[in-house]
C-alpha atoms as a PDB file:
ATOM      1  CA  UNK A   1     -15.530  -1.268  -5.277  1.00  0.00           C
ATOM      2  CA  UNK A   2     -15.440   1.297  -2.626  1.00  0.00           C
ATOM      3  CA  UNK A   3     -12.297   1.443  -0.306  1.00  0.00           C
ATOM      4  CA  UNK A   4     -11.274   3.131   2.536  1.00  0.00           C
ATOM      5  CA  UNK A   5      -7.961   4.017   2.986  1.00  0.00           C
ATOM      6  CA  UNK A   6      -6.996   5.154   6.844  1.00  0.00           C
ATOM      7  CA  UNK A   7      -3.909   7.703   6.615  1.00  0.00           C
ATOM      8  CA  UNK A   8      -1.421   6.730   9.130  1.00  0.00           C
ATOM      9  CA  UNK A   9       0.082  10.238   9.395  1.00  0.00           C
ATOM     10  CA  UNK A  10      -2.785  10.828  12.337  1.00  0.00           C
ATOM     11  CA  UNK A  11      -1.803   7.464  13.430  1.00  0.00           C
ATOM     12  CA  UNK A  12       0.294   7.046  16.824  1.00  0.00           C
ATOM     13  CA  UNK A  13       3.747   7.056  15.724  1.00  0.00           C
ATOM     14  CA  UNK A  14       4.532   5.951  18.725  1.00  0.00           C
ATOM     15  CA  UNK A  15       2.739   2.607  18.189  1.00  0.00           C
ATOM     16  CA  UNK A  16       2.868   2.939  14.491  1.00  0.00           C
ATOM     17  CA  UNK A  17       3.030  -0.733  13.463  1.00  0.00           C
ATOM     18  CA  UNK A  18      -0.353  -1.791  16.332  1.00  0.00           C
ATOM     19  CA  UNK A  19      -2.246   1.407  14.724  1.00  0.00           C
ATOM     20  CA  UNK A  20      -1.811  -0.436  11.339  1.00  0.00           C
ATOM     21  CA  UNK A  21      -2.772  -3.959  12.292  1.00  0.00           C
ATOM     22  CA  UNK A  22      -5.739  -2.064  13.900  1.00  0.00           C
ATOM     23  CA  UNK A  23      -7.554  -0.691  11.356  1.00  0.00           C
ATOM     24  CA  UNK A  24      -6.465  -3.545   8.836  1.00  0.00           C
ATOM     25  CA  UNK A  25      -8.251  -6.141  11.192  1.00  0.00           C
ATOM     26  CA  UNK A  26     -10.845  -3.598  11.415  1.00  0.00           C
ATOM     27  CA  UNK A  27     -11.261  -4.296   7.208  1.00  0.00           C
ATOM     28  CA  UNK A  28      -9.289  -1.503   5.726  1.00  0.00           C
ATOM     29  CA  UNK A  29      -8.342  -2.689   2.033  1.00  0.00           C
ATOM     30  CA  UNK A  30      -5.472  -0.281   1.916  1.00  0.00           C
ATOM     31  CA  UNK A  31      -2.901   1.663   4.073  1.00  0.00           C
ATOM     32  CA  UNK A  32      -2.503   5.389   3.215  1.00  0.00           C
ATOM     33  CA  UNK A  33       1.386   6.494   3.871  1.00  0.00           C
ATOM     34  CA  UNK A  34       2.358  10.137   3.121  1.00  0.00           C
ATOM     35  CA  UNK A  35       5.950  10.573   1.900  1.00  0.00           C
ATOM     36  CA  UNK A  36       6.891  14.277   2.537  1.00  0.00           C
ATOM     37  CA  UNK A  37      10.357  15.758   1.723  1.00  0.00           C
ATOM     38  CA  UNK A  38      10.383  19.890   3.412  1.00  0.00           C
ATOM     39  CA  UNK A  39      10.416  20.616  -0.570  1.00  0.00           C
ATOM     40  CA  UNK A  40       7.589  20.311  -2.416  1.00  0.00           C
ATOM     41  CA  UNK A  41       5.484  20.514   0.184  1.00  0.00           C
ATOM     42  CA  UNK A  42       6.747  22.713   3.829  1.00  0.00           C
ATOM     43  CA  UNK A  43       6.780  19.711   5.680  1.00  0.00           C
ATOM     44  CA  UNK A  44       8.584  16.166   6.735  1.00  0.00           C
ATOM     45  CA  UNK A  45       7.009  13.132   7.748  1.00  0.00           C
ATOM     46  CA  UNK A  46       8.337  10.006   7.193  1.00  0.00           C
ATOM     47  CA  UNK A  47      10.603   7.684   4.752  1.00  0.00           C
ATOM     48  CA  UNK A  48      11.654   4.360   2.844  1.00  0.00           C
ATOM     49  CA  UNK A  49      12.057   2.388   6.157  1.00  0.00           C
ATOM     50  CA  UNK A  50       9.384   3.012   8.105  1.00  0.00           C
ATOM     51  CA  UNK A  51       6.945   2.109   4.920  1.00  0.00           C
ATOM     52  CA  UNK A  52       9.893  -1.101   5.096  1.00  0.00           C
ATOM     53  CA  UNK A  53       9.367  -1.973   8.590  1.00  0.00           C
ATOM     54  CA  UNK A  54       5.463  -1.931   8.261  1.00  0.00           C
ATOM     55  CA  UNK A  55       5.224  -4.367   5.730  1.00  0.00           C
ATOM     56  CA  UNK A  56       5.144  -7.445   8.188  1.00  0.00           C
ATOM     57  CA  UNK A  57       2.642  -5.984   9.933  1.00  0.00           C
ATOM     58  CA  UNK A  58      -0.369  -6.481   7.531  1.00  0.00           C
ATOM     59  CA  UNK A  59      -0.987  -7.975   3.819  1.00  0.00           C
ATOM     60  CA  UNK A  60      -3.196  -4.747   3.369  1.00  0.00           C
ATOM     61  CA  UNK A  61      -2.314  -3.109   0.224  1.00  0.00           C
ATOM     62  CA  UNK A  62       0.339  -0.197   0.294  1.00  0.00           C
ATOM     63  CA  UNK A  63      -0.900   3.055  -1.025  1.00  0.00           C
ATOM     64  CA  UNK A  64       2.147   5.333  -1.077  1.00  0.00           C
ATOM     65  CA  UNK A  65       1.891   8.873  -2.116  1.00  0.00           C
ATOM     66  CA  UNK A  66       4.748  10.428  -2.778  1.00  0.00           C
ATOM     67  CA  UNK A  67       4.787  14.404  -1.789  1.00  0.00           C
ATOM     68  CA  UNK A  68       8.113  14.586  -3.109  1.00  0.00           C
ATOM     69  CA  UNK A  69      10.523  16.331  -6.167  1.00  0.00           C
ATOM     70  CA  UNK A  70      10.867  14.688  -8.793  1.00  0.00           C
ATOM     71  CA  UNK A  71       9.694  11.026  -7.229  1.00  0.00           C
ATOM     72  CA  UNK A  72      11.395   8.607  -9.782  1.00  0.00           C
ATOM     73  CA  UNK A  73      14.377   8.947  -7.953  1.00  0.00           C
ATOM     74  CA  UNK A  74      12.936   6.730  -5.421  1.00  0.00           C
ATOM     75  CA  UNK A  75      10.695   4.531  -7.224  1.00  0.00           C
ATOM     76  CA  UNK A  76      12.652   1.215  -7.202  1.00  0.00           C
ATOM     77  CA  UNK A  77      13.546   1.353  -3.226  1.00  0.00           C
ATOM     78  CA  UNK A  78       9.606   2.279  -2.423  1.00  0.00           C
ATOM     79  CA  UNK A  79       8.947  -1.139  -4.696  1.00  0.00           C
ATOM     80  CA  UNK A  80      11.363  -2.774  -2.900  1.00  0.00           C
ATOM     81  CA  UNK A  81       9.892  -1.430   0.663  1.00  0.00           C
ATOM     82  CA  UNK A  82       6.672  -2.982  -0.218  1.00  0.00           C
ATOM     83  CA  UNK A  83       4.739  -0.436  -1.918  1.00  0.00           C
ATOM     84  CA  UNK A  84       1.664  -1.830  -4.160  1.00  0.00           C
ATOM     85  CA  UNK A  85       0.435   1.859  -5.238  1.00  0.00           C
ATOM     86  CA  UNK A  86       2.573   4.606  -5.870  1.00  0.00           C
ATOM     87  CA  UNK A  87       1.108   8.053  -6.393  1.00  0.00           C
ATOM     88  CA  UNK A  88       3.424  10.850  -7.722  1.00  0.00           C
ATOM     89  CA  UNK A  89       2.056  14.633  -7.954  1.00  0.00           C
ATOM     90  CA  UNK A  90       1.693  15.767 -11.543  1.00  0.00           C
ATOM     91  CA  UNK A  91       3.224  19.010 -10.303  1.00  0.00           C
ATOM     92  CA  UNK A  92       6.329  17.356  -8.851  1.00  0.00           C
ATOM     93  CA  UNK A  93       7.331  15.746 -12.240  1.00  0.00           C
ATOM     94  CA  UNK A  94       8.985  17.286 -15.114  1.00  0.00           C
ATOM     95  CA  UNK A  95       8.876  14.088 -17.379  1.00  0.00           C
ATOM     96  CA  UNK A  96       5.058  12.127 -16.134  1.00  0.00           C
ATOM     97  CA  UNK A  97       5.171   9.773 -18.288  1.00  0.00           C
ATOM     98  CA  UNK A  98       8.494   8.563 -17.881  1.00  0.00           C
ATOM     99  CA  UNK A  99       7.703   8.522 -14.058  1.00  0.00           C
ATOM    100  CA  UNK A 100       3.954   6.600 -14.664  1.00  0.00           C
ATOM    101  CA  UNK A 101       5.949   4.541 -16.947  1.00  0.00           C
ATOM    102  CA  UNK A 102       8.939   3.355 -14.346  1.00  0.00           C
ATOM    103  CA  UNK A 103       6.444   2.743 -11.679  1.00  0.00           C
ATOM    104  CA  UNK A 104       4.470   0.347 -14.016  1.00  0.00           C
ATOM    105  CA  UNK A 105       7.797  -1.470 -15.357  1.00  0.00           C
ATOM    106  CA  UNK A 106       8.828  -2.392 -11.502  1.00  0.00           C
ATOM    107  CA  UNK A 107       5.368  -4.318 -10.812  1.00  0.00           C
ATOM    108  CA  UNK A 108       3.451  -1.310  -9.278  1.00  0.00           C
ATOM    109  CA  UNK A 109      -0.033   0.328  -9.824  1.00  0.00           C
ATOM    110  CA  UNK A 110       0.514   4.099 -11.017  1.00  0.00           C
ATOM    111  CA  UNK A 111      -1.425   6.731  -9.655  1.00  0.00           C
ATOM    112  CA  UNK A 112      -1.180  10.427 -10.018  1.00  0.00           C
ATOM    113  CA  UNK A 113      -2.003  13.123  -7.184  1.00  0.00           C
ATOM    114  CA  UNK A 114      -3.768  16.667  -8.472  1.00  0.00           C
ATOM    115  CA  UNK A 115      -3.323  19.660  -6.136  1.00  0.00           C
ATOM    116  CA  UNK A 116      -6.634  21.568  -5.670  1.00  0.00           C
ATOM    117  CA  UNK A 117      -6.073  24.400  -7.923  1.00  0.00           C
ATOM    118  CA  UNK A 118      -4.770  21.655 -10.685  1.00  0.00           C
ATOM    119  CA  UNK A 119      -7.335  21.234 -13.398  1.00  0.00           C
ATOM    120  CA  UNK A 120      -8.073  17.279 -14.133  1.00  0.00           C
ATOM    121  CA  UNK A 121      -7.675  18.347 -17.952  1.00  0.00           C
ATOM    122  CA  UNK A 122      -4.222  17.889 -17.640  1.00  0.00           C
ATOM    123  CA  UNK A 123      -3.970  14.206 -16.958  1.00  0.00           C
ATOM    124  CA  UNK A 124      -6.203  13.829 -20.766  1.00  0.00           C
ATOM    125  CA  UNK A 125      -3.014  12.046 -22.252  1.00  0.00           C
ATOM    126  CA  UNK A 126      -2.094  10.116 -19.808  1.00  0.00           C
ATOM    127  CA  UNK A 127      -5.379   8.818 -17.809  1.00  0.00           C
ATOM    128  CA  UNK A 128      -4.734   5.691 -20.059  1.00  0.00           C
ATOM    129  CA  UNK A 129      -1.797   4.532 -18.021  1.00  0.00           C
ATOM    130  CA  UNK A 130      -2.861   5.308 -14.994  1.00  0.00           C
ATOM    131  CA  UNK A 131      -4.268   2.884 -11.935  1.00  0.00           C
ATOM    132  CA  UNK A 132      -5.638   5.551 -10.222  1.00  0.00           C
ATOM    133  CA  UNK A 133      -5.845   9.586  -9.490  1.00  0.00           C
ATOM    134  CA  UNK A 134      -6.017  11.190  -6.137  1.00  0.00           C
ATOM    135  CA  UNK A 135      -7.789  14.208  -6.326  1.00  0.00           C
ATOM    136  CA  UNK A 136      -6.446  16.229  -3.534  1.00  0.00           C
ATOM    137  CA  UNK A 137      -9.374  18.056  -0.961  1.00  0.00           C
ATOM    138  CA  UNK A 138      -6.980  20.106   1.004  1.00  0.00           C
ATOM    139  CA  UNK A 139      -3.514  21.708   0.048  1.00  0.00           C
ATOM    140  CA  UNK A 140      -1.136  18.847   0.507  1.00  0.00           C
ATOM    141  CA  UNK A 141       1.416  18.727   3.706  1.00  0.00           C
ATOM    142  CA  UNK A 142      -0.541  18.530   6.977  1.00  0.00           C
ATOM    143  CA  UNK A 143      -3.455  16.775   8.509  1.00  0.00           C
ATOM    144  CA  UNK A 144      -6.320  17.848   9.845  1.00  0.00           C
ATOM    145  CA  UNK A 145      -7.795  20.551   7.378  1.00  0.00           C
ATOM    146  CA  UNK A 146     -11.279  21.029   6.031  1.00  0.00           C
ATOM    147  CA  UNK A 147     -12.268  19.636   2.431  1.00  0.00           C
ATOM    148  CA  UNK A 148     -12.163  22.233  -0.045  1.00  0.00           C
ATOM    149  CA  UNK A 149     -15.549  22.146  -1.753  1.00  0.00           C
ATOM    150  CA  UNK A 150     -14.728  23.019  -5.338  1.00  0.00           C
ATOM    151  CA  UNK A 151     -12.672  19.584  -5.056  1.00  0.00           C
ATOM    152  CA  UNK A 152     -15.817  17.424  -5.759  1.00  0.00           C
ATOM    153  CA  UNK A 153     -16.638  19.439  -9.148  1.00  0.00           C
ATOM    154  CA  UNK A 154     -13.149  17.944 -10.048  1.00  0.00           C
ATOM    155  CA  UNK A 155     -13.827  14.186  -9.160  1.00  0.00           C
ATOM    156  CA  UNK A 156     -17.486  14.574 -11.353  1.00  0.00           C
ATOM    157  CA  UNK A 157     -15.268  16.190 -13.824  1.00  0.00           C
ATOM    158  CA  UNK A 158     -12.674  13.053 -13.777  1.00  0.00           C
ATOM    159  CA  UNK A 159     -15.267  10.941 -13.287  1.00  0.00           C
ATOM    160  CA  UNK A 160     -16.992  11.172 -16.729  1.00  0.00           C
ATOM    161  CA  UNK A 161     -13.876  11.621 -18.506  1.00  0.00           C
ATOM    162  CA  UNK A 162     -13.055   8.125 -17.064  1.00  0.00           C
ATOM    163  CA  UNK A 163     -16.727   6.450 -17.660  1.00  0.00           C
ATOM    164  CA  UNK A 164     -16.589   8.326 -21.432  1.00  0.00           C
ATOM    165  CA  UNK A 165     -13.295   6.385 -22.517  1.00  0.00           C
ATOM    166  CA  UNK A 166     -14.237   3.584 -20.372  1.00  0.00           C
ATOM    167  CA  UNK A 167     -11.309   2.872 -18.474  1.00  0.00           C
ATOM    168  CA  UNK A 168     -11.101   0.835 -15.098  1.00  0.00           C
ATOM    169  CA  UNK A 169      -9.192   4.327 -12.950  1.00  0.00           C
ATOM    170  CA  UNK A 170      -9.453   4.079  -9.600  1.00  0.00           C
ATOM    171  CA  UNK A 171     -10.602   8.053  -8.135  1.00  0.00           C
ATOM    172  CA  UNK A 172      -8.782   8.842  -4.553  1.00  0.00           C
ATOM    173  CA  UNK A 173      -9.847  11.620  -2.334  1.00  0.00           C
ATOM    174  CA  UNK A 174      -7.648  12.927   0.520  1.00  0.00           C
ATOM    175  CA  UNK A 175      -8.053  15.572   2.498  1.00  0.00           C
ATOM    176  CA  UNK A 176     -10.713  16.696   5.305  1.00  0.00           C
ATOM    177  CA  UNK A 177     -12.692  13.364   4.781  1.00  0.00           C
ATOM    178  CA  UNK A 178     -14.920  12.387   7.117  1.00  0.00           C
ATOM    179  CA  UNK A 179     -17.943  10.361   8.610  1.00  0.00           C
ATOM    180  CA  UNK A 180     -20.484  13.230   7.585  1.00  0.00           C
ATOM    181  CA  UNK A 181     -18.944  14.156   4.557  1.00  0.00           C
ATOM    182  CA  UNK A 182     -17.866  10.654   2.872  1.00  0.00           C
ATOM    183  CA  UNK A 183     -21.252  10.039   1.152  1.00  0.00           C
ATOM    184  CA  UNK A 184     -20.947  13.064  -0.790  1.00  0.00           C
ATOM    185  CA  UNK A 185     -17.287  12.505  -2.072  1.00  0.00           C
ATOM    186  CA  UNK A 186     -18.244   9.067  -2.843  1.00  0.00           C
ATOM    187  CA  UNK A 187     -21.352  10.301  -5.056  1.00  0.00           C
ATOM    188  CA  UNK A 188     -19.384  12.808  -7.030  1.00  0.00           C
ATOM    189  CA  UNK A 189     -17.867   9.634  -8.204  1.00  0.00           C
ATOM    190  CA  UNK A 190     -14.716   8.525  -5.666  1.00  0.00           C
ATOM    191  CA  UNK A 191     -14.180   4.834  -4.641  1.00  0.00           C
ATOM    192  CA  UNK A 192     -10.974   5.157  -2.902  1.00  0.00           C
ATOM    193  CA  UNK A 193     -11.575   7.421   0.670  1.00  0.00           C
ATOM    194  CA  UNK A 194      -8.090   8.553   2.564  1.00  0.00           C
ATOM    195  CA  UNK A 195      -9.354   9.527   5.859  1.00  0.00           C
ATOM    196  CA  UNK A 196      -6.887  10.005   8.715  1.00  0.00           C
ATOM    197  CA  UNK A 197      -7.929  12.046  11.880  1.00  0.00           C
ATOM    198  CA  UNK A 198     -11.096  10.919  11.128  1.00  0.00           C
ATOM    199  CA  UNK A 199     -10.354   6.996  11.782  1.00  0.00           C
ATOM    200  CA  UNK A 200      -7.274   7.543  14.068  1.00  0.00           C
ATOM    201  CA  UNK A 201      -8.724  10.565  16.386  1.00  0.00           C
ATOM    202  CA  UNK A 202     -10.587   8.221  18.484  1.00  0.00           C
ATOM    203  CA  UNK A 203     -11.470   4.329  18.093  1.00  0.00           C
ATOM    204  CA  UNK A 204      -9.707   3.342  14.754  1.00  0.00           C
ATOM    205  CA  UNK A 205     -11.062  -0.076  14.422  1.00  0.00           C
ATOM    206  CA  UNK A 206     -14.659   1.710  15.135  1.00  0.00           C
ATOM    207  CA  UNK A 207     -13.816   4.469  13.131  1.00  0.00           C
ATOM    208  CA  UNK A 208     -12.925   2.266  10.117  1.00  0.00           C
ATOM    209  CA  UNK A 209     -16.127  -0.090  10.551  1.00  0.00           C
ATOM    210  CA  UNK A 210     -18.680   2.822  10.401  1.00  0.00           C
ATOM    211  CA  UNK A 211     -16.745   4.493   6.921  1.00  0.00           C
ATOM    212  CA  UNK A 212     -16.945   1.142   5.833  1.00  0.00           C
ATOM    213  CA  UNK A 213     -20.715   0.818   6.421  1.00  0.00           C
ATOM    214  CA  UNK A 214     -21.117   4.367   4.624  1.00  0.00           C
ATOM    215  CA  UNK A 215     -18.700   3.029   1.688  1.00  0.00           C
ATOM    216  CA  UNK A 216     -21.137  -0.424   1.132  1.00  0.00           C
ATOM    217  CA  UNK A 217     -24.386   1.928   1.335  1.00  0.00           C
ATOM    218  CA  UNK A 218     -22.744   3.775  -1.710  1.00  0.00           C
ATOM    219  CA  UNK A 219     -21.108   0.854  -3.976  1.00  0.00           C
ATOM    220  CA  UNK A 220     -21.220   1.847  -6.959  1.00  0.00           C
END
C-alpha cells in the first residue's frame, strides 16, 4: 500500500498540534517527525515531548526518524512518547543490530535511514529484521532541498533485493518530494512518500489529497 507521510518540520510550529490534525483528517496514514540533535547532522529541531504532546492529537501512525548519535539511548522514552516507527541512520550506529533489535523488543516497527552516498548493500544482513528503509533524497538536516537523482537507482536497487528474498519491507523516501516528482519515486519502487514543504507550503489538507490521488494511481 502506498502512504504518504507529511513531514511536520515545514509544519507551523506555531500551531503544531492543528497542522497535524490537518493533514491526518485530510487521510495521511502516517506523521513524519524529524529528531535532530546539532551532532550528527548541523542542525536542531525538536524532541521527546513535543512527539509526547502530539499524540492526542491524532491516531495516525508515528513515523519517527531519529537523526541522532547513537539512537538506542533514547529508544524506550520515544516508545513511551508514542512512537509506532522508529528509524535510526545506519551511519549513526556502531552496534545496528543491537539497535534494530531493542526497537523491535519494546513493541515498535524498525526502520533504518541510508544517507545518499550510503550504498543499500550494506543493510544485506540485516534487511530481514527490518519494517522498513528510508532511502534518503537529500543530505539529511534541513527542509526544502531538491531530490538527488542518483537516489532512485538506490530504491530499484533495494527494491529487488527486497522482492528477490521476498520480504514484506516497507521503502521510505524523504527528501525534495513533491507533486511532480512523486510518481517517479513511487515507480522506482517506494510506498512510503515523506513530503513536507510540499504538503505544508500552502493548503495541507489539499496538498495531502492530491499526493494521495497520485499515490492510488500508482498502488502497487
Amino acid at each position: 500500500m502506498n502512504i504518504i507521510a507529511p513531514s511536520i518540520l515545514s509544519a507551523d510550529f506555531s500551531r503544531l498540534g492543528e497542522d497535524v490534525r490537518t493533514v491526518a483528517d485530510a487521510g495521511a496514514a502516517y506523521i513524519h517527525m524529524d529528531v535532530m540533535d546539532g551532532e550528527f547532522v548541523p542542525n536542531l529541531s525538536f524532541g521527546i515531548p513535543v512527539i509526547g504532546s502530539l499524540r492526542a492529537c491524532t491516531d495516525a501512525v508515528f513515523d519517527v526518524h531519529m537523526m541522532v548519535r547513537e539512537p538506542v539511548r533514547f529508544v524506550k522514552e520515544i516508545k513511551a512518547a508514542g512512537a509506532d516507527i522508529l528509524c535510526v541512520h545506519q551511519e549513526a550506529c556502531l552496534h545496528l543490530d543491537h539497535t534494530v533489535g531493542r526497537i523491535r523488543e519494546l513493541g515498535m516497527k524498525a526502520a533504518v535511514a541510508l544517507n545518499p552516498a550510503t550504498p543499500v548493500e550494506v543493510l544485506t544482513d540485516i534487511l530481514p529484521q527490518l519494517d522498513m528503509v528510508l532511502i534518503m533524497s537529500v543530505n539529511p538536516g534541513f527542509g526544502g532541498q531538491k531530490l538527488i537523482p542518483y537516489t532512485l537507482e538506490k530504491v530499484r536497487r533495494l527494491r529487488k533485493m527486497i522482492d528477490a528474498r521476498g520480504l514484506a519491507v516497507d521503502i521510505e523516501v524523504d527528501g525534495g518530494v513533491n507533486l511532480d516528482n512523486v510518481a517517479s519515486v513511487l515507480d522506482a519502487g517506494a510506498n512510503v512518500i515523506v513530503a513536507g514543504s510540499a504538503v505544508f507550503g500552502g493548503d495541507a489538507a489539499a496538498n495531502t489529497r492530491r499526493f494521495l490521488e497520485i499515490l492510488k494511481e500508482r498502488e502497487r
